[in-house]
PDB file of N, CA and C in Angstrom:
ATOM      1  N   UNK A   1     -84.046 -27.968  81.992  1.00  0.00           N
ATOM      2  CA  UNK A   1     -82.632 -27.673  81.945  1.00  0.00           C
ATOM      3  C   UNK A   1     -82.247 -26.933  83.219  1.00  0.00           C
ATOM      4  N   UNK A   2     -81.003 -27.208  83.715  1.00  0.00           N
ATOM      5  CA  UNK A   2     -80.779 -26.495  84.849  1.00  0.00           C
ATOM      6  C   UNK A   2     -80.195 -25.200  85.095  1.00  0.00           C
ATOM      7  N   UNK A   3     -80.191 -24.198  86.020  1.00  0.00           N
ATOM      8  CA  UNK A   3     -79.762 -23.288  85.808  1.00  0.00           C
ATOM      9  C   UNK A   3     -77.960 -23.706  86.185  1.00  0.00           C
ATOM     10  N   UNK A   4     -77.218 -22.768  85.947  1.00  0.00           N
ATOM     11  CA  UNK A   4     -75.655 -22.697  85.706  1.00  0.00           C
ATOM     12  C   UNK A   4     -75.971 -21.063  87.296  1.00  0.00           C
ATOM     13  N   UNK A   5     -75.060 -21.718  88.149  1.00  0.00           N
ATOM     14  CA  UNK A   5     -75.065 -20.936  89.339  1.00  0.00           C
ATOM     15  C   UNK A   5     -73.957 -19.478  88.930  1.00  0.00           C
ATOM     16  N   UNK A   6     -73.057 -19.721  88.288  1.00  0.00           N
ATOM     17  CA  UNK A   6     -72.017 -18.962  87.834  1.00  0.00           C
ATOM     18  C   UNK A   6     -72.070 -18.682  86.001  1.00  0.00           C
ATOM     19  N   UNK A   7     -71.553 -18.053  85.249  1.00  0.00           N
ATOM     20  CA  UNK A   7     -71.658 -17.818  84.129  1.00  0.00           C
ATOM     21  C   UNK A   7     -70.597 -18.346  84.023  1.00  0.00           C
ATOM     22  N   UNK A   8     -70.097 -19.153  82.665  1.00  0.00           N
ATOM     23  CA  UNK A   8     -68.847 -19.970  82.401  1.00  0.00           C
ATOM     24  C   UNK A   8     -67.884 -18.106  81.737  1.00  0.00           C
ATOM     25  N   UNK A   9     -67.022 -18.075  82.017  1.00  0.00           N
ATOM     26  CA  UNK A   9     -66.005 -17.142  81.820  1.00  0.00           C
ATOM     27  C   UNK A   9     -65.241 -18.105  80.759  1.00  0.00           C
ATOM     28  N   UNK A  10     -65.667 -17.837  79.221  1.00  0.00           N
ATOM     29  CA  UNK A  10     -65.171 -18.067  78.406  1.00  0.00           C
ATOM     30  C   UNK A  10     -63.228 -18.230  77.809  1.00  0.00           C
ATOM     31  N   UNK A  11     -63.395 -16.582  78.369  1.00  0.00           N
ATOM     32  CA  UNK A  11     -61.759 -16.412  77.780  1.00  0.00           C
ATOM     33  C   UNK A  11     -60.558 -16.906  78.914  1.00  0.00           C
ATOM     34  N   UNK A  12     -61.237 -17.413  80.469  1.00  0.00           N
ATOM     35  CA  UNK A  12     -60.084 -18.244  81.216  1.00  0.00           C
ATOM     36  C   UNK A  12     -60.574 -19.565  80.549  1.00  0.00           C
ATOM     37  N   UNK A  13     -61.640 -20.378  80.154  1.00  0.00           N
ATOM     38  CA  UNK A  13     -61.865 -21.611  79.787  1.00  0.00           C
ATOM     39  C   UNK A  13     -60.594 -21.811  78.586  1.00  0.00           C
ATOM     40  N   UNK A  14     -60.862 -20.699  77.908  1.00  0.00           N
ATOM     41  CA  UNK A  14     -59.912 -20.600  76.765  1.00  0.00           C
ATOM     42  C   UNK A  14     -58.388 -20.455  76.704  1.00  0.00           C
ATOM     43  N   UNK A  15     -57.842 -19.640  77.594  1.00  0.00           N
ATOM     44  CA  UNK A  15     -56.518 -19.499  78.551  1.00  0.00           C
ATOM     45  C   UNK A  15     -56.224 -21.061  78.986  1.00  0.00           C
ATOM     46  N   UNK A  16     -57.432 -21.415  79.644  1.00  0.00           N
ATOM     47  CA  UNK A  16     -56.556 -22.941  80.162  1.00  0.00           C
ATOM     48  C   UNK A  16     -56.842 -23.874  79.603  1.00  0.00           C
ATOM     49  N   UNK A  17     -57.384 -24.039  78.385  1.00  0.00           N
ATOM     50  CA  UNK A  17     -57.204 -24.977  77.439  1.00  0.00           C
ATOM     51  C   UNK A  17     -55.701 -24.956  76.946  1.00  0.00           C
ATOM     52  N   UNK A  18     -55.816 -23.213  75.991  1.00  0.00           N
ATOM     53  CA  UNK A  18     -54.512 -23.362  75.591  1.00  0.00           C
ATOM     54  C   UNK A  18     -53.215 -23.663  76.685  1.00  0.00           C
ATOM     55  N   UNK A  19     -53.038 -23.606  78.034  1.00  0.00           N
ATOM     56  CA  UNK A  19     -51.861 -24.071  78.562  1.00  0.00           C
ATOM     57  C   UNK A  19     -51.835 -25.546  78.632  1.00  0.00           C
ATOM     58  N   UNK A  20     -53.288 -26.178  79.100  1.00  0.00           N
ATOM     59  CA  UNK A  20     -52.956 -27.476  78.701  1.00  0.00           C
ATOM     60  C   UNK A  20     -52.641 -27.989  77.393  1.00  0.00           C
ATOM     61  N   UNK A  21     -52.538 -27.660  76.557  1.00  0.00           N
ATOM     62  CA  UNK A  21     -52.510 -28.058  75.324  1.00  0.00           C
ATOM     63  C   UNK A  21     -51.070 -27.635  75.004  1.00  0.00           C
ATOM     64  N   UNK A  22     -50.566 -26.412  75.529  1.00  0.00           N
ATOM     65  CA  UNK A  22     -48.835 -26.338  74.993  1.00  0.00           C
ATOM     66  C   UNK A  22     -48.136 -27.035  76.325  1.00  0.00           C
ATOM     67  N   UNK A  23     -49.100 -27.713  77.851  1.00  0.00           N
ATOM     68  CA  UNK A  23     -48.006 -28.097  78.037  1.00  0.00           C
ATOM     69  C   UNK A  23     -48.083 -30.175  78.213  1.00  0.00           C
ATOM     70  N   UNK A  24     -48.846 -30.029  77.175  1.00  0.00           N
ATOM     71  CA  UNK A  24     -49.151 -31.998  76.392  1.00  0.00           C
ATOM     72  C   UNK A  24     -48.054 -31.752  75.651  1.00  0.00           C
ATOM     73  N   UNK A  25     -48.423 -30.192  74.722  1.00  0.00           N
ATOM     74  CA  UNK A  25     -47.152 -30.858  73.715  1.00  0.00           C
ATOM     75  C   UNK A  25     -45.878 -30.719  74.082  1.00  0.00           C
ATOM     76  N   UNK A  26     -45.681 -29.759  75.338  1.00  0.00           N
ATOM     77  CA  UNK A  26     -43.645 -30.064  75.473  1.00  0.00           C
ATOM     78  C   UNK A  26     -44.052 -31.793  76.378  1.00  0.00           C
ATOM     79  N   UNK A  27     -44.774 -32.121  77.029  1.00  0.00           N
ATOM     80  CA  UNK A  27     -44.743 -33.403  77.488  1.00  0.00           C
ATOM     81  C   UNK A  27     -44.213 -34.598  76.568  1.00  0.00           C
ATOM     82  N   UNK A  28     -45.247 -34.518  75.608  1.00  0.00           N
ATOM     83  CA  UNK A  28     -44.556 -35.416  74.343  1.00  0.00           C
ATOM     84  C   UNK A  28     -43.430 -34.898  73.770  1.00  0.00           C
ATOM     85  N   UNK A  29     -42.929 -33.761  73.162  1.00  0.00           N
ATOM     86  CA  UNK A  29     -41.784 -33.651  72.695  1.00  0.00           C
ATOM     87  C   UNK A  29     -40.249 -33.827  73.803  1.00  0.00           C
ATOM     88  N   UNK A  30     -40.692 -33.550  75.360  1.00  0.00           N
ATOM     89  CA  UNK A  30     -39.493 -34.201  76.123  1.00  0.00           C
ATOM     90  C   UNK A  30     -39.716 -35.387  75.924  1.00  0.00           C
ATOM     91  N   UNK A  31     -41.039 -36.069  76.130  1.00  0.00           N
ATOM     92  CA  UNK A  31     -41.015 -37.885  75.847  1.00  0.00           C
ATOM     93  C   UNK A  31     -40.054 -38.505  74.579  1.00  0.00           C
ATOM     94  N   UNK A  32     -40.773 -37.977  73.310  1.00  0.00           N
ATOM     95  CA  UNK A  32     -39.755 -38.720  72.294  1.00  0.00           C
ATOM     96  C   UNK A  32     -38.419 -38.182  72.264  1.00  0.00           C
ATOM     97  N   UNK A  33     -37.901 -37.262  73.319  1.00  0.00           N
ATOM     98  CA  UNK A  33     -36.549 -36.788  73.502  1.00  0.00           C
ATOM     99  C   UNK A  33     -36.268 -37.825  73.923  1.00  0.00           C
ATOM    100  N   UNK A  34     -36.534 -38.537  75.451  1.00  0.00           N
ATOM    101  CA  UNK A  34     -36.326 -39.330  75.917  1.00  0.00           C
ATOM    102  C   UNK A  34     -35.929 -40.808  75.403  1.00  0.00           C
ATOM    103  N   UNK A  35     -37.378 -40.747  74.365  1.00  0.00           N
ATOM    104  CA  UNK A  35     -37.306 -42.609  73.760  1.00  0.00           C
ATOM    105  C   UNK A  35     -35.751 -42.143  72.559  1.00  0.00           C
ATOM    106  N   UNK A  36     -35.207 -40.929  71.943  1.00  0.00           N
ATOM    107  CA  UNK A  36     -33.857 -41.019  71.234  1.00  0.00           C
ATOM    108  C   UNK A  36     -32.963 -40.712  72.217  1.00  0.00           C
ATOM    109  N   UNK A  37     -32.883 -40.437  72.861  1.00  0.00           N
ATOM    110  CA  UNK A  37     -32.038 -40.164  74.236  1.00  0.00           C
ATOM    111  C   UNK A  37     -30.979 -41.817  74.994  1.00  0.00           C
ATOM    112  N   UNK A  38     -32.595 -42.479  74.942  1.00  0.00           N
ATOM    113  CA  UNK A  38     -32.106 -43.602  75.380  1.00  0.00           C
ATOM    114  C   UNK A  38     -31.568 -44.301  74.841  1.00  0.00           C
ATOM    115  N   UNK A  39     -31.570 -43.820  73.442  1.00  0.00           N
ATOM    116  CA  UNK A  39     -30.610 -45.254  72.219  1.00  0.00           C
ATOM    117  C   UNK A  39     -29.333 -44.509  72.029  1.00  0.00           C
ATOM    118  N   UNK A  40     -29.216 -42.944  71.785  1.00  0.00           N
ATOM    119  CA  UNK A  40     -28.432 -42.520  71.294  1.00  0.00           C
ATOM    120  C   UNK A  40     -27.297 -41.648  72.645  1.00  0.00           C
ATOM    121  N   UNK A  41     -27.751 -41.687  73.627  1.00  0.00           N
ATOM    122  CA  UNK A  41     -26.684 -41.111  74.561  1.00  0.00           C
ATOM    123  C   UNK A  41     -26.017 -41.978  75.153  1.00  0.00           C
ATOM    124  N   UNK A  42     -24.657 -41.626  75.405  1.00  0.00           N
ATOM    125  CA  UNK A  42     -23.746 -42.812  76.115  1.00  0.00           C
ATOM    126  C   UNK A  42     -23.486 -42.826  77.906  1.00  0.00           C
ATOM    127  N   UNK A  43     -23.998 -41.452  78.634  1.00  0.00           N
ATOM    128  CA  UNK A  43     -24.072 -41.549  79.664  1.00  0.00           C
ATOM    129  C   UNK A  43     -25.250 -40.469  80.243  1.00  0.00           C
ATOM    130  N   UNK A  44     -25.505 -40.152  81.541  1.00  0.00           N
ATOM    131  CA  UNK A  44     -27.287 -39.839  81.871  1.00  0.00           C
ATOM    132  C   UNK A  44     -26.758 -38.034  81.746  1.00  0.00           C
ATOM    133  N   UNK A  45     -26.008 -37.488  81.653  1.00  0.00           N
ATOM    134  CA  UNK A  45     -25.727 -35.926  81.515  1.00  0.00           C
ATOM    135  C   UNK A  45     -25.662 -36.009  80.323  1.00  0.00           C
ATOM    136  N   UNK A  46     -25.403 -36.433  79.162  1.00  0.00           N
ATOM    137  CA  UNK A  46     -25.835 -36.407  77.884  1.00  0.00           C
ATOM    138  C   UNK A  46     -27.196 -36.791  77.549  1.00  0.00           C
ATOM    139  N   UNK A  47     -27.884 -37.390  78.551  1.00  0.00           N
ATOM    140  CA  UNK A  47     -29.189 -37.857  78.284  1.00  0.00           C
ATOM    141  C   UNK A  47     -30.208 -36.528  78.745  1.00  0.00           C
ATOM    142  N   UNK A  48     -29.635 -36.237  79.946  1.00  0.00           N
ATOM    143  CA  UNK A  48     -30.342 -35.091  80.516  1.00  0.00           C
ATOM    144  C   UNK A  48     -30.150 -33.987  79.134  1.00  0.00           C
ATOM    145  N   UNK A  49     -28.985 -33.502  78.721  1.00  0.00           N
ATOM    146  CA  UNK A  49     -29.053 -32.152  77.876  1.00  0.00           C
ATOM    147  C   UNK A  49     -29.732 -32.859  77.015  1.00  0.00           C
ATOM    148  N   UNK A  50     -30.207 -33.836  76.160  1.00  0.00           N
ATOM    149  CA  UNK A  50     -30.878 -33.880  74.995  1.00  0.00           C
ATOM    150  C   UNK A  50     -32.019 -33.645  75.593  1.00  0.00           C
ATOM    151  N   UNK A  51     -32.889 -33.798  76.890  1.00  0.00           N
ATOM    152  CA  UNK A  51     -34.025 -33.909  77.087  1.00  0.00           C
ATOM    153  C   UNK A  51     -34.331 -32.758  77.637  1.00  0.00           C
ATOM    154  N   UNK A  52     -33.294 -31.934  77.711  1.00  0.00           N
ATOM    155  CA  UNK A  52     -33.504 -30.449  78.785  1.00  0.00           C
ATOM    156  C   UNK A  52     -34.027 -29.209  77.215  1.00  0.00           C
ATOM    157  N   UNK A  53     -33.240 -30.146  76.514  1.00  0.00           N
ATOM    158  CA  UNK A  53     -33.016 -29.219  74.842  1.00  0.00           C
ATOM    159  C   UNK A  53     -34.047 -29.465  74.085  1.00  0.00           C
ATOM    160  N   UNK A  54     -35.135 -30.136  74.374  1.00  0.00           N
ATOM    161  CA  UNK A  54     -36.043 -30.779  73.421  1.00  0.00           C
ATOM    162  C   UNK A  54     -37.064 -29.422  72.479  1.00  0.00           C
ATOM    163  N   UNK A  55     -37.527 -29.012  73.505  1.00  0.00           N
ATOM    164  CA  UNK A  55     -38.320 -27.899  73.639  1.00  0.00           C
ATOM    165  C   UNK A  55     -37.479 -26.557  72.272  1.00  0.00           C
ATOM    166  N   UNK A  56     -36.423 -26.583  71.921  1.00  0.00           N
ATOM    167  CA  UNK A  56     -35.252 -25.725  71.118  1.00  0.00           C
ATOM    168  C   UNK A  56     -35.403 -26.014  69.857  1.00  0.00           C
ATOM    169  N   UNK A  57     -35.870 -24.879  69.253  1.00  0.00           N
ATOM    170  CA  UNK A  57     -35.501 -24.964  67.643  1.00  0.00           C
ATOM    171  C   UNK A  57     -34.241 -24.012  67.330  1.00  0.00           C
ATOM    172  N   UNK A  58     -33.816 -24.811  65.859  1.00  0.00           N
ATOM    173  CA  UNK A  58     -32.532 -24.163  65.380  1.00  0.00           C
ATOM    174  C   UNK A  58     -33.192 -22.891  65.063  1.00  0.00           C
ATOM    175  N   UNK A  59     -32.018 -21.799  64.254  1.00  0.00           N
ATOM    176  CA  UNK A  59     -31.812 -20.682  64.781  1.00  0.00           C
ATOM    177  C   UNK A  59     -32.646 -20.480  62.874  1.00  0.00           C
ATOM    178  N   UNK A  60     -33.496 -19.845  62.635  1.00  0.00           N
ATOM    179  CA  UNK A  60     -33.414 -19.485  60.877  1.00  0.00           C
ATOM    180  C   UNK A  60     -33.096 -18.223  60.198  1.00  0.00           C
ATOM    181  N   UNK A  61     -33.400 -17.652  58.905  1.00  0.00           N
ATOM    182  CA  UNK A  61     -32.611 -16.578  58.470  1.00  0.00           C
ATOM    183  C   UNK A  61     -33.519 -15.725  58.791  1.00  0.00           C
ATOM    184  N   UNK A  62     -34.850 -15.645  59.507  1.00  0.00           N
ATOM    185  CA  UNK A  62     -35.298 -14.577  59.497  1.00  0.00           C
ATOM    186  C   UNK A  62     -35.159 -14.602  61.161  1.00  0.00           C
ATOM    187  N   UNK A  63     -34.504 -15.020  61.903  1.00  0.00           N
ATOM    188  CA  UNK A  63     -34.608 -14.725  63.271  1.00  0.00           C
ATOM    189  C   UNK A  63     -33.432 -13.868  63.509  1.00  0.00           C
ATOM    190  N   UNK A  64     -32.323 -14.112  62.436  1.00  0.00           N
ATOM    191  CA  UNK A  64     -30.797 -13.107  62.353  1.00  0.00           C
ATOM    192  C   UNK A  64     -31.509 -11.617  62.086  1.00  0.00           C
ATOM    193  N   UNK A  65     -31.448 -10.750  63.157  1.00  0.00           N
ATOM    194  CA  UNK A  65     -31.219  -9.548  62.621  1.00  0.00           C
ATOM    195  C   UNK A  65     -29.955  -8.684  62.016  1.00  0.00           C
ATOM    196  N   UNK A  66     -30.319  -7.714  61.140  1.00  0.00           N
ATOM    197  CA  UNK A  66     -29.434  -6.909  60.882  1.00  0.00           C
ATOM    198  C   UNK A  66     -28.335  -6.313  61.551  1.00  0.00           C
ATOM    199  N   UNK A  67     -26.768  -6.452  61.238  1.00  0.00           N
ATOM    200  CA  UNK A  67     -26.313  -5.865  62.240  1.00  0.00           C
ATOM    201  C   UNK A  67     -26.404  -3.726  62.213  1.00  0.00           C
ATOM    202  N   UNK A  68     -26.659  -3.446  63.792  1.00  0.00           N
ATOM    203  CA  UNK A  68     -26.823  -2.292  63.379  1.00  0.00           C
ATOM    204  C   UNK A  68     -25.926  -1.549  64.538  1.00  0.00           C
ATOM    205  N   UNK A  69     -25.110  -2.293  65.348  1.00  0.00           N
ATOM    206  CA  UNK A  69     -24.172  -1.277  66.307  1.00  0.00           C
ATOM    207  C   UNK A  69     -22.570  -2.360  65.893  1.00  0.00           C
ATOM    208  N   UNK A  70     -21.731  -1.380  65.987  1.00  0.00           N
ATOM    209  CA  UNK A  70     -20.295  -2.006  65.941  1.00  0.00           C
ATOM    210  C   UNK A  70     -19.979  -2.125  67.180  1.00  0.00           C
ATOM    211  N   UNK A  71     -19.774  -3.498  67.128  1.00  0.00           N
ATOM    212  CA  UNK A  71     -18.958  -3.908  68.807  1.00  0.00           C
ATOM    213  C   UNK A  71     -17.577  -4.454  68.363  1.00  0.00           C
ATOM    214  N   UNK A  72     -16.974  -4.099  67.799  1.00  0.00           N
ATOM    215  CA  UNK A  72     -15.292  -4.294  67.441  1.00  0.00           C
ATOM    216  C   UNK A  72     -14.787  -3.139  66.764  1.00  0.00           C
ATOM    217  N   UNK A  73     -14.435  -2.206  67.682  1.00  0.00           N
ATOM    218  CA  UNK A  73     -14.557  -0.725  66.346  1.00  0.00           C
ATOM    219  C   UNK A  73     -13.097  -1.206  66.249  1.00  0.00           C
ATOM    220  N   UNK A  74     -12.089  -2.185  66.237  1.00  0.00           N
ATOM    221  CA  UNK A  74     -10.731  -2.286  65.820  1.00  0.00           C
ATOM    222  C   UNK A  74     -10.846  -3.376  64.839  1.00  0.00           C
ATOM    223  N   UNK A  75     -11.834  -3.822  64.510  1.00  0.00           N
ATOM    224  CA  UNK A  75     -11.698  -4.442  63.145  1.00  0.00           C
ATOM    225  C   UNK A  75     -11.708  -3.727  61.970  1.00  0.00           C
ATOM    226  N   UNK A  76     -11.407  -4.655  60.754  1.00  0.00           N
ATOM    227  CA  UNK A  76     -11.208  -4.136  59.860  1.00  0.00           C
ATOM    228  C   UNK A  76     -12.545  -3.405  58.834  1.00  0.00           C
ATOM    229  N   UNK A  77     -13.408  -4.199  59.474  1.00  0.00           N
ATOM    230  CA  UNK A  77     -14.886  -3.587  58.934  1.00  0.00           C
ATOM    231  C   UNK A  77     -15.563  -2.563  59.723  1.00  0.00           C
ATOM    232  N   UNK A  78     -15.468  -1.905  60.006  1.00  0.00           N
ATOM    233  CA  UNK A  78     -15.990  -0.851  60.118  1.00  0.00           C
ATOM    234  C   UNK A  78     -17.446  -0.007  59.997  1.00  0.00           C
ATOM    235  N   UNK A  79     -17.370   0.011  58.914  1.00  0.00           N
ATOM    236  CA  UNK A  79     -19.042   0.026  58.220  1.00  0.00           C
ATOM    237  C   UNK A  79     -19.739  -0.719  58.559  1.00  0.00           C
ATOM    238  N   UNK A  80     -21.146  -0.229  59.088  1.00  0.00           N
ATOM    239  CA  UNK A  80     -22.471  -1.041  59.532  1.00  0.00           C
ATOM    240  C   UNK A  80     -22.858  -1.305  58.574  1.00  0.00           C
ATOM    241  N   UNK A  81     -23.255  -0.459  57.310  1.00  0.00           N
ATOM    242  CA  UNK A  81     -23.695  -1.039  56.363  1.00  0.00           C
ATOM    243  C   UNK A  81     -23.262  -2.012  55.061  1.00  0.00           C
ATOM    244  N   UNK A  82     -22.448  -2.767  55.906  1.00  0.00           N
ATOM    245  CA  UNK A  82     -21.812  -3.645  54.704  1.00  0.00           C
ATOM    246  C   UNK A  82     -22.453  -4.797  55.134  1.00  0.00           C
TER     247      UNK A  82
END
C-alpha cells in the first residue's frame, strides 16, 4: 500500500462536498425553473425573474416574528401586546 504524502484534511473534504452538493442542487432547481419558465412566461424578463426566484421559498408562520416595537405610534393600535 502506498504511503499518502499529505494527510487527507477531513473537515475541508467535508466543507467541499457539502458546497458541491448545495450548489447541484440550486443548479437543478434554476434548471426546472427554466424547463416551467419556458412554457409558462410570455417574454425573457419574466423568464429571467422566474429563474432568478427559483432558489425562494414562501414565507411560513414560524418565520413571522412577534411584533415587538411600534412603528405607527398614530394608529389606532397602540398596544404591542395585542
Amino acid at each position: 500500500m502506498s504511503k499518502l504524502v499529505k494527510d487527507i484534511n477531513n473537515k475541508a473534504l467535508y466543507e467541499s462536498l457539502n458546497q458541491s452538493l448545495e450548489a447541484d442542487k440550486l443548479y437543478w432547481t434554476q434548471n426546472d425553473a427554466k424547463i416551467r419558465a419556458s412554457y409558462t412566461s410570455r417574454n425573457y424578463d419574466e423568464f429571467r425573474e422566474i429563474v432568478a426566484a427559483a432558489h425562494l421559498q414562501p414565507v411560513q408562520s414560524k418565520d413571522i416574528r412577534a411584533r415587538k416595537v411600534i412603528w405607527n405610534s398614530f394608529s389606532k393600535y397602540n398596544d404591542v401586546n395585542e
